[in-house]
Protein backbone atom coordinates (compact mmCIF):
# COMPACT_ATOMS: atom_id res chain seq x y z
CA UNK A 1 7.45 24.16 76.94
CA UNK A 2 10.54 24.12 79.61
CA UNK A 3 11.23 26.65 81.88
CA UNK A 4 14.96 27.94 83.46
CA UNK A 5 15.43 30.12 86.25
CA UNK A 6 18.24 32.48 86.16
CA UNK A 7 19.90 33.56 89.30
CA UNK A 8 22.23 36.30 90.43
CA UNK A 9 25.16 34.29 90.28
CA UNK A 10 23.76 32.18 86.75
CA UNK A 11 21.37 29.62 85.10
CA UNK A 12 20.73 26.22 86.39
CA UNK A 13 21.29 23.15 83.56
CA UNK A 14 19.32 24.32 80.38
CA UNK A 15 16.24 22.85 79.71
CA UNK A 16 15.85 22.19 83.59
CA UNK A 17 12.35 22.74 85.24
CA UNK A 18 12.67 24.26 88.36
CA UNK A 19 11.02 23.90 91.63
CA UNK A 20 9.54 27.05 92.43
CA UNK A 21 6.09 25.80 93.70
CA UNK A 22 4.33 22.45 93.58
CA UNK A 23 2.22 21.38 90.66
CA UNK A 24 0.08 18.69 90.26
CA UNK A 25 -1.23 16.95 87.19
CA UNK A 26 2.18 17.03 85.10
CA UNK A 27 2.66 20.82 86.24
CA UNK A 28 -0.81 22.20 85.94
CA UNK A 29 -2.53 24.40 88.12
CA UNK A 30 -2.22 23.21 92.11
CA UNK A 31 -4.91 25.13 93.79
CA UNK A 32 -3.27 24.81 97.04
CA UNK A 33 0.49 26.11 96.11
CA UNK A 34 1.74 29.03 97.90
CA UNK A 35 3.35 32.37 95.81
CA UNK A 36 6.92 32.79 96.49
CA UNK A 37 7.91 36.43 98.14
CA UNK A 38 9.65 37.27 95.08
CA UNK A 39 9.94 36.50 91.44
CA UNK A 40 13.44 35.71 90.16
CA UNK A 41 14.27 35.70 86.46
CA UNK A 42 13.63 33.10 83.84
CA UNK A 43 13.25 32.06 80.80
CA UNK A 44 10.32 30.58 78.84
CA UNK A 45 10.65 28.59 75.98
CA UNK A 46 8.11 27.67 73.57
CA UNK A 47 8.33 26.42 70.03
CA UNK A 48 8.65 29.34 68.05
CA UNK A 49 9.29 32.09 70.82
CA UNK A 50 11.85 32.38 73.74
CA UNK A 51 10.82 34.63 76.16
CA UNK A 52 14.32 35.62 78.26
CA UNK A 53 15.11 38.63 81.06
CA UNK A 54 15.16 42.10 78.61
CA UNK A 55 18.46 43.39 79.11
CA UNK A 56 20.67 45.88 77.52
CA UNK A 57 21.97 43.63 75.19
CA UNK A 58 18.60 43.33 73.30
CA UNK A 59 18.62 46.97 72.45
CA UNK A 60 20.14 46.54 69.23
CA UNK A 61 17.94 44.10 68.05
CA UNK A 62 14.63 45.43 69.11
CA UNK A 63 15.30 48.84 67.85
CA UNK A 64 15.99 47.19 64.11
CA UNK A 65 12.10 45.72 64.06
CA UNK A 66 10.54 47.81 66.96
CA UNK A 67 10.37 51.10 65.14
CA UNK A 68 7.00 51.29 63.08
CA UNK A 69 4.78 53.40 64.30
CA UNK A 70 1.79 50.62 63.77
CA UNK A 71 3.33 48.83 67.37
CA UNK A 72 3.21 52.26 69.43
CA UNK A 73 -0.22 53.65 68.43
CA UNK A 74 -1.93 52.27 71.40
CA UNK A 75 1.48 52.67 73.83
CA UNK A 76 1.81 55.31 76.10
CA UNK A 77 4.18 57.16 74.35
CA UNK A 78 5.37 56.19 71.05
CA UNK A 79 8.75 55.17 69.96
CA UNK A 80 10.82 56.47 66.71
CA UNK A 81 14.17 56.13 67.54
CA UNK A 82 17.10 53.78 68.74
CA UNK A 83 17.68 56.87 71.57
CA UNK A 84 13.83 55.92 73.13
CA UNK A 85 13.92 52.65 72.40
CA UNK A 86 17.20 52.78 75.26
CA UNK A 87 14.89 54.79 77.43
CA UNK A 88 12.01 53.15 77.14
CA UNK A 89 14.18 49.76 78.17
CA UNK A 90 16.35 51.74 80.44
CA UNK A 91 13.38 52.50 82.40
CA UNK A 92 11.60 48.80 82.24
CA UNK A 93 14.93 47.56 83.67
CA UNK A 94 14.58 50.03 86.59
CA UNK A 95 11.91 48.27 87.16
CA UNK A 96 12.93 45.36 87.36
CA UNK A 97 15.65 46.37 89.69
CA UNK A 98 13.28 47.17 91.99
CA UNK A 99 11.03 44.72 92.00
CA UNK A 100 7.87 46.02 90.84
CA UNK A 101 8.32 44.41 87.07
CA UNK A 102 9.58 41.62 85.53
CA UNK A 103 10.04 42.55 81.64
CA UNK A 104 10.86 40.04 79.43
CA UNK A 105 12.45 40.28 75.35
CA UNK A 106 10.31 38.00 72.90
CA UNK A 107 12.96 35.99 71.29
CA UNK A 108 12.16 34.35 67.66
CA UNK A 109 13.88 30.86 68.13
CA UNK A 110 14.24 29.73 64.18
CA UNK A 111 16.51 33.03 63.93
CA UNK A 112 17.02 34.20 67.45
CA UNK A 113 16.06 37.55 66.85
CA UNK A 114 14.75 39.82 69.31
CA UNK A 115 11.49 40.60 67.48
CA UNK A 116 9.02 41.98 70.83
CA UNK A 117 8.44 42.64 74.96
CA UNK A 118 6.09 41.71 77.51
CA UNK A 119 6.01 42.05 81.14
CA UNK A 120 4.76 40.75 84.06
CA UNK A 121 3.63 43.28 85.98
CA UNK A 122 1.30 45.15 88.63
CA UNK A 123 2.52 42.31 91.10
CA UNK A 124 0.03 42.03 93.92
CA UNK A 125 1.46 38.16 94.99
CA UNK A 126 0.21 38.17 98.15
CA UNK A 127 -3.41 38.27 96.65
CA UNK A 128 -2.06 35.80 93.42
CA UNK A 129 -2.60 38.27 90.91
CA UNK A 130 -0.61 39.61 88.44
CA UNK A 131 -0.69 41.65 85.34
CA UNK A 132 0.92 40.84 81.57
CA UNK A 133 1.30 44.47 79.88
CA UNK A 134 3.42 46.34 77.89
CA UNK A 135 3.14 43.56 74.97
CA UNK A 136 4.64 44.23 71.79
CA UNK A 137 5.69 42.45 68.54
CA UNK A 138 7.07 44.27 65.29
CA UNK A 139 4.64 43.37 62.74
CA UNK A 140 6.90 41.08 60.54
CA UNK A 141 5.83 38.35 63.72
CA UNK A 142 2.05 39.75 64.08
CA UNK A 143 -0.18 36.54 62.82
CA UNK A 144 2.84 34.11 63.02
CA UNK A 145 1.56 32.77 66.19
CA UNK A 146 4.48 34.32 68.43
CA UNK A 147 2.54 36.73 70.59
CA UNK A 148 -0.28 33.63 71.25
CA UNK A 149 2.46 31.37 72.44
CA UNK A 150 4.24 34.45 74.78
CA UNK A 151 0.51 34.84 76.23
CA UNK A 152 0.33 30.82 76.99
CA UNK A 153 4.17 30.96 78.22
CA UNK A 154 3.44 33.95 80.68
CA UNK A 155 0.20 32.63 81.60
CA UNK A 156 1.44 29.06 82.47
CA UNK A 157 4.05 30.70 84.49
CA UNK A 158 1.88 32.59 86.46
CA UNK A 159 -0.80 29.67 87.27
CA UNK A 160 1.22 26.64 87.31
CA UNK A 161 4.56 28.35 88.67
CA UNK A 162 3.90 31.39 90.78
CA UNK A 163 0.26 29.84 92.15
CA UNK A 164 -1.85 33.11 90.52
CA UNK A 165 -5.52 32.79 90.97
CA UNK A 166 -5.96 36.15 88.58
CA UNK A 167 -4.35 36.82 85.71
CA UNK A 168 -5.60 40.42 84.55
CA UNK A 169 -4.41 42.37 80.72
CA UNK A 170 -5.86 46.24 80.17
CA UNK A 171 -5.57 48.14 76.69
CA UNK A 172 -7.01 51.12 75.46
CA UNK A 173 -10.88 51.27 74.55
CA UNK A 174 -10.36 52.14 71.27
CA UNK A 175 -7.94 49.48 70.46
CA UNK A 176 -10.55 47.40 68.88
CA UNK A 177 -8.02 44.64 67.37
CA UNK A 178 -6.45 44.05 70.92
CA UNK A 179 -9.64 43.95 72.76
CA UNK A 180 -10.69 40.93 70.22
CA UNK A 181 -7.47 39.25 70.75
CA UNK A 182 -8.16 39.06 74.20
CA UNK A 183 -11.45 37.49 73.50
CA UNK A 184 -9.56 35.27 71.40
CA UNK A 185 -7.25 33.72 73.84
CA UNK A 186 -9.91 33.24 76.47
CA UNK A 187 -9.82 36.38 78.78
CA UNK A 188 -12.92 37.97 80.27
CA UNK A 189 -14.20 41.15 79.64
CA UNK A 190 -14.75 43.11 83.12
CA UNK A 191 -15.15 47.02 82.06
CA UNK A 192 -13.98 49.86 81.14
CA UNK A 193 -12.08 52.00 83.40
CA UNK A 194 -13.09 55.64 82.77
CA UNK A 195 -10.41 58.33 82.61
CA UNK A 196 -7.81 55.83 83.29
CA UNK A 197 -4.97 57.48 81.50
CA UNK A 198 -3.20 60.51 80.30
CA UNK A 199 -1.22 59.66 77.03
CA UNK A 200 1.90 61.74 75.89
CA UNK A 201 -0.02 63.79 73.80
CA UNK A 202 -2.80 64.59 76.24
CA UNK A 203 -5.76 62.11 75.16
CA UNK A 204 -7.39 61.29 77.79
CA UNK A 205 -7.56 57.17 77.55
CA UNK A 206 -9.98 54.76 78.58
CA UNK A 207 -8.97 51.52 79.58
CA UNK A 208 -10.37 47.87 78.74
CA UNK A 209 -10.29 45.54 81.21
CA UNK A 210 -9.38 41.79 81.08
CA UNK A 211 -8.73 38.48 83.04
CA UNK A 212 -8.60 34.86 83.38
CA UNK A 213 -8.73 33.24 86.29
CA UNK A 214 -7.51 30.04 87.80
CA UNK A 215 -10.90 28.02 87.58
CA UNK A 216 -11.23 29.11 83.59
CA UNK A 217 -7.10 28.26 83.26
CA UNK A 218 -7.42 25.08 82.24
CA UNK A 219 -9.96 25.76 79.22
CA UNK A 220 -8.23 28.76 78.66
CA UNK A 221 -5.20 26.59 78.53
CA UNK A 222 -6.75 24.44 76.10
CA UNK A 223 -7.19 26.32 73.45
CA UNK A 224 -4.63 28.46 73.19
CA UNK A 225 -2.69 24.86 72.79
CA UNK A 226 -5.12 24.24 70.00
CA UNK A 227 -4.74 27.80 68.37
CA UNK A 228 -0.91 27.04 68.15
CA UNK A 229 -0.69 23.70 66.63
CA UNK A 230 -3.37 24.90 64.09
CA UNK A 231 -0.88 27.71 63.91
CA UNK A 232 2.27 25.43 63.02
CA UNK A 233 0.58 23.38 61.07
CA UNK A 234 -0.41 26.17 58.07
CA UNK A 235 3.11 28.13 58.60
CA UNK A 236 5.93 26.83 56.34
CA UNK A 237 9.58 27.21 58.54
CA UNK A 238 11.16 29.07 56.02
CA UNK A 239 7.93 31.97 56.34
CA UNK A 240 9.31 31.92 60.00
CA UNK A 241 12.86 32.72 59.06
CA UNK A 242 12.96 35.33 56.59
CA UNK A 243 10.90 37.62 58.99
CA UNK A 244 13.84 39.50 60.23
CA UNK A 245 15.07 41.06 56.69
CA UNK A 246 11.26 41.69 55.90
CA UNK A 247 10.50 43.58 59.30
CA UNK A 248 14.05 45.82 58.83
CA UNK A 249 12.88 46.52 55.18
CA UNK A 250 9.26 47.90 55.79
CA UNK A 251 10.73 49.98 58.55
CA UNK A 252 13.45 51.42 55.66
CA UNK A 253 10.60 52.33 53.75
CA UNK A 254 8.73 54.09 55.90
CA UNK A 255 11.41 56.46 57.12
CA UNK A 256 12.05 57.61 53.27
């Protein structure tokens, strides 16, 4: 897992790790690191995902997979066109801009496809917490192992790299299948916050409640490691690489 950090002038020497806290322990959690003020962009690279800045240029290719209704059931606001996939990205790079998010594109490496999002967000640094939300994959990629390895590359950021002592994930109450895929990768349950949101179409929503923190990180750590390479062990590489033309097809035939 390497990690670059992109600045406003460029990239520093692929494949470099950067300095942006200490680490001890070959870059695992240092208890006594301090946050940076800000977080600049990177990117994350894992074995089968790439987790780079989301900017305009990933429209294109998320709108070609990000379409099915299935990914935007639980979202805010669904999206069923190229026009609100560019608002829905217009409006997490305003936020990035300012400072209050840091959104990333899900990247599948074997084909380089833009096949998801994720975000850091609900930044609270100065207390070392920090939420991941707004996580997405078209379903071509659900199972493959992709969103378990974004969840290990954003959480190893945010312990080992930004110093976070929480790391905290919400979803909807009904959302049965994330709430046990939370469970799965180690997070907490902490409760349910009543009449947390208003969705588009006036439900009122209910949100789960999730962390890890820095003590459990290193468990937590664990087995998400051991949930991958049981994961690339049982995937053959050409599965991986024809997920692009299958994702674009199912998404044909359910606009017919």
């Amino acid at each position: 897992m390497a990690v670059r950090v992109d600045g406003l002038l460029g990239s520093v020497t692929p494949g470099a790790v950067p300095s942006l806290a200490p680490m001890i322990d070959g870059g695992r959690y240092d208890p006594t690191m301090q946050p940076p003020a800000t977080i600049r962009p990177v990117i994350l690279e894992g074995d089968l995902v790439r987790l780079e800045p989301l900017t305009a240029g990933h429209l294109e290719g998320l709108a070609s997979v990000g379409l099915d209704p299935a990914i935007w059931r639980w979202m805010y606001a669904p999206i069923t066109s190229q026009q609100e996939m560019r608002a829905w990205l217009d409006a997490a790079l305003v936020a990035a801009r300012s400072g209050t998010e840091v959104p990333f594109a899900t990247v599948d490496r074997a084909s380089g496809q833009a096949i998801g999002s994720t975000r850091l967000m609900s930044l609270a640094l100065e207390h070392r917490r920090v939420e991941i939300g707004w996580t997405w994959i078209a379903p071509a990629w659900q199972g493959s192992g992709a969103n378990t390895e974004a969840k290990l590359l954003l959480l190893a950021y945010a312990f080992e790299q930004l110093g976070c002592r929480r790391v905290e994930f919400k979803t909807d109450s009904l959302n049965e299948r994330s709430r046990a895929a939370l469970l799965g990768i180690g997070a907490t349950f902490e409760g349910v916050f009543r009449n947390h949101m208003i969705m588009a179409d006036g439900r009122q929503r209910h949100s789960a409640y999730y962390s890890v923190i820095d003590a459990e990180w290193p468990s937590v750590r664990e087995g998400l490691e051991a949930r991958l390479r049981r994961r690339l062990a049982g995937v053959p590489s050409s599965t991986v690489t024809d997920r692009a033309g299958a994702s674009r097809a199912r998404q044909t035939e359910g606009a017919s």
